[in-house]
N, C-alpha and C. Protein backbone atom coordinates (compact mmCIF):
# COMPACT_ATOMS: atom_id res chain seq x y z
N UNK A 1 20.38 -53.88 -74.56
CA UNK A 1 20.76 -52.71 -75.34
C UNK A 1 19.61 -51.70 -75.30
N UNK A 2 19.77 -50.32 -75.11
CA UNK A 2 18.56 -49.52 -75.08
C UNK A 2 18.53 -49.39 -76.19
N UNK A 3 17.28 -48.35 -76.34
CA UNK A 3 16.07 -48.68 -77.08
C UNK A 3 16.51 -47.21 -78.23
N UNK A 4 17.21 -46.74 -79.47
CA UNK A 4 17.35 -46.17 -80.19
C UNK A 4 16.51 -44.78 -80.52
N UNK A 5 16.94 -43.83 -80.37
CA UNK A 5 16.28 -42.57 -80.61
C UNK A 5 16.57 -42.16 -81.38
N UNK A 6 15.41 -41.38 -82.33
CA UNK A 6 15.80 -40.79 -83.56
C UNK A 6 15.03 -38.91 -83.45
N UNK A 7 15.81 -38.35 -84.08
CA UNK A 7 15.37 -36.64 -84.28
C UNK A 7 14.36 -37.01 -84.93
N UNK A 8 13.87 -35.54 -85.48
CA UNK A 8 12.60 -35.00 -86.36
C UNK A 8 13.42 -35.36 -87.96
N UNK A 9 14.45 -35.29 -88.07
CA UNK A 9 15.43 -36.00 -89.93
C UNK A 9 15.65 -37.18 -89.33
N UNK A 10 16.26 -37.68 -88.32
CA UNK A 10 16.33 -38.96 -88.80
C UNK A 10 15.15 -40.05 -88.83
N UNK A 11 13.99 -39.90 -88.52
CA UNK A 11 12.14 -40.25 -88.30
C UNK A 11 12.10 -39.77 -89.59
N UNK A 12 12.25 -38.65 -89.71
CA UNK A 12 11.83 -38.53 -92.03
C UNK A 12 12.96 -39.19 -92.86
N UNK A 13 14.00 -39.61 -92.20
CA UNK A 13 14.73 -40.36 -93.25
C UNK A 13 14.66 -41.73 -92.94
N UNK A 14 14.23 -41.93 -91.84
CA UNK A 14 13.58 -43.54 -91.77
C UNK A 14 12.66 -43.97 -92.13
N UNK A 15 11.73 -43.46 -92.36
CA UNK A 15 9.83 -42.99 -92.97
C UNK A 15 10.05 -42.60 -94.66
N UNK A 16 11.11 -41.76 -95.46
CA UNK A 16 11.34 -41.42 -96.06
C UNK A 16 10.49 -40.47 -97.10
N UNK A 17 10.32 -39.78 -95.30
CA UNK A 17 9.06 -38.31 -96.02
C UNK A 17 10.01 -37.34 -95.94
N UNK A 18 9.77 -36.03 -96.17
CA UNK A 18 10.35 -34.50 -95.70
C UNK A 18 10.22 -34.14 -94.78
N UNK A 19 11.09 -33.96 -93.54
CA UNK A 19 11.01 -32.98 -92.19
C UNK A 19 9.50 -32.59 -91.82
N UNK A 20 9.68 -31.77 -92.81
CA UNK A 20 7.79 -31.10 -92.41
C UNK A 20 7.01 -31.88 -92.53
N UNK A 21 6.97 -32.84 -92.95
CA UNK A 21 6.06 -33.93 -93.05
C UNK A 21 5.95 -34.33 -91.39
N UNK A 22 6.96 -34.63 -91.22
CA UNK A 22 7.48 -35.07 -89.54
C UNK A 22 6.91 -33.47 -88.37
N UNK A 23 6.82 -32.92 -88.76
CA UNK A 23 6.77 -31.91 -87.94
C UNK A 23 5.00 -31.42 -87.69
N UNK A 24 4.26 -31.72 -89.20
CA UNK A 24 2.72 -31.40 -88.69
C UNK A 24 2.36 -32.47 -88.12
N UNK A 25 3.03 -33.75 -88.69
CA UNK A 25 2.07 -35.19 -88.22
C UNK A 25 2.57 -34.89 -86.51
N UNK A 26 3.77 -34.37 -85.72
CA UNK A 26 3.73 -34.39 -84.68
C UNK A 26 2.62 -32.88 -84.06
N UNK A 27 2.96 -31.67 -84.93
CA UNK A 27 1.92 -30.88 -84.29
C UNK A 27 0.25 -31.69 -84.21
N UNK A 28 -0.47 -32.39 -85.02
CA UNK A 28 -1.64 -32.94 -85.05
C UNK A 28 -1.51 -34.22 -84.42
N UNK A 29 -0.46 -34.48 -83.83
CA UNK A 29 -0.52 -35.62 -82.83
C UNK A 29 -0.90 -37.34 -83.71
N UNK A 30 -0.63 -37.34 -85.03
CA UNK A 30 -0.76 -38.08 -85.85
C UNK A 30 0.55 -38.92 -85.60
N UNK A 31 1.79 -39.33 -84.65
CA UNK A 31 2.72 -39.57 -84.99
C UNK A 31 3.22 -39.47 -83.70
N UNK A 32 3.95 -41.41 -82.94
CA UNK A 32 4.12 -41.19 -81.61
C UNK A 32 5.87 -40.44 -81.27
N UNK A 33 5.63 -39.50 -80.37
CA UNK A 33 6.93 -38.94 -79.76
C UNK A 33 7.11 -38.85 -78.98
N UNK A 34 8.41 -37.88 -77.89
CA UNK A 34 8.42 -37.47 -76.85
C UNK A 34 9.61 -36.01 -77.45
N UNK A 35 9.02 -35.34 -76.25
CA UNK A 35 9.97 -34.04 -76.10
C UNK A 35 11.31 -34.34 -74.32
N UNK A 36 12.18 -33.74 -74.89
CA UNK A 36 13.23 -33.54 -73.81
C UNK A 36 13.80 -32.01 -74.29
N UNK A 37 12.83 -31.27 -73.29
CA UNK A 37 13.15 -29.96 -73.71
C UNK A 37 12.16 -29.16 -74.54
N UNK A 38 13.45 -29.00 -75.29
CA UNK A 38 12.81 -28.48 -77.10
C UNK A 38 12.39 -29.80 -78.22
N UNK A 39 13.63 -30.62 -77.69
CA UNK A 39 13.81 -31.87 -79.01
C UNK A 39 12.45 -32.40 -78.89
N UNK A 40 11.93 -32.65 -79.83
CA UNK A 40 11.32 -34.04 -80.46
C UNK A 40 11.86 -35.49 -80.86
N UNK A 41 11.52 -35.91 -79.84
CA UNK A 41 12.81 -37.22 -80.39
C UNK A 41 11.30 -38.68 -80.42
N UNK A 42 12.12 -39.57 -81.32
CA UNK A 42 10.80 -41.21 -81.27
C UNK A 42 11.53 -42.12 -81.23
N UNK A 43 11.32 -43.06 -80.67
CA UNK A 43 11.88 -44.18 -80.09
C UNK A 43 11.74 -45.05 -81.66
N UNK A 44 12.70 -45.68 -82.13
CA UNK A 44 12.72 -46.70 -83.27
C UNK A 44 11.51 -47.94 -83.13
N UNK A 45 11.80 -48.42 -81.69
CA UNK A 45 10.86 -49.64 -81.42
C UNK A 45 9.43 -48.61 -81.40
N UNK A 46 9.23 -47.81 -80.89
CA UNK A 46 8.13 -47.38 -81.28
C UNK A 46 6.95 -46.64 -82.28
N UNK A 47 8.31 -45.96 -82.91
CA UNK A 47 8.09 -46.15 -84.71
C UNK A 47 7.38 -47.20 -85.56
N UNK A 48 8.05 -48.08 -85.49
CA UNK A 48 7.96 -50.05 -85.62
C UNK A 48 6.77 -50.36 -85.55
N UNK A 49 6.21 -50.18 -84.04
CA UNK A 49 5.39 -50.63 -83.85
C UNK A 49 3.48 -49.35 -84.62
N UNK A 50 3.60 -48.65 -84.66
CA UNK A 50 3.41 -47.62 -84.95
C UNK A 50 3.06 -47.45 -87.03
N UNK A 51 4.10 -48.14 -87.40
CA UNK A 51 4.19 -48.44 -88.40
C UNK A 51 3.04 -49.89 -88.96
N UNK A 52 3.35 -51.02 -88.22
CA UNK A 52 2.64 -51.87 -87.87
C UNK A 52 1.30 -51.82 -87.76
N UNK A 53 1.17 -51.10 -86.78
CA UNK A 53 -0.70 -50.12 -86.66
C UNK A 53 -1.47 -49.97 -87.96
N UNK A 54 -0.65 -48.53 -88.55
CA UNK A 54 -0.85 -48.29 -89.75
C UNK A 54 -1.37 -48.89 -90.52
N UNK A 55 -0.36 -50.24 -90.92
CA UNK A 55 -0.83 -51.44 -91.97
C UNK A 55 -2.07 -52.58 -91.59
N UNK A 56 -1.59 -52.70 -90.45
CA UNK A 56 -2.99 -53.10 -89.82
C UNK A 56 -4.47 -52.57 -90.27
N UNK A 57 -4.50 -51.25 -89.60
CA UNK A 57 -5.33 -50.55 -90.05
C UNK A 57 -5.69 -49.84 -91.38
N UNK A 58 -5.12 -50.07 -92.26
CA UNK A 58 -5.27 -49.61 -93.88
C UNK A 58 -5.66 -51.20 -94.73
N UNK A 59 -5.17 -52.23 -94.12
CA UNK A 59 -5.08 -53.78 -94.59
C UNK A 59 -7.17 -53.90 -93.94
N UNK A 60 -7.26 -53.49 -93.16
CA UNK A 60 -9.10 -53.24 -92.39
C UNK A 60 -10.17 -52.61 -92.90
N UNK A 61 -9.46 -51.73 -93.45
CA UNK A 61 -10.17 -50.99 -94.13
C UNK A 61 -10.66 -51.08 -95.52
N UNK A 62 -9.12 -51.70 -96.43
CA UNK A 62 -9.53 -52.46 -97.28
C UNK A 62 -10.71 -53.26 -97.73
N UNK A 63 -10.88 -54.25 -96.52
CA UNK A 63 -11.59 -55.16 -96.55
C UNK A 63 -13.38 -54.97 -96.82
């Protein structure tokens, strides 16, 4: 089964930030994507993983 793509709303409604939230973290490159075109689109599995990072790295820092 391929691999699920999501817009710039459906990445903030999966994340469950605001659009613009989604839109600087991609202008500052804070946040993995790809363009086709105009779109901004992110792969779910790579969201995931991405997400993962994150906690990783905040769970490190903790320490």
């Amino acid at each position: 089964m391929a691999n699920k793509k999501l817009s710039v709303q459906g990445v903030a409604e999966y994340l469950g930030v605001h659009p613009d939230t989604i839109y600087n973290m991609v202008r500052e490159k804070q946040i993995p994507h790809f363009r086709i075109r105009r779109r901004i689109l992110f792969s779910v599995e790579t969201i995931d993983a991405w997400i993962r990072e994150q906690e990783s790295t905040t769970c490190q820092e903790a320490i």
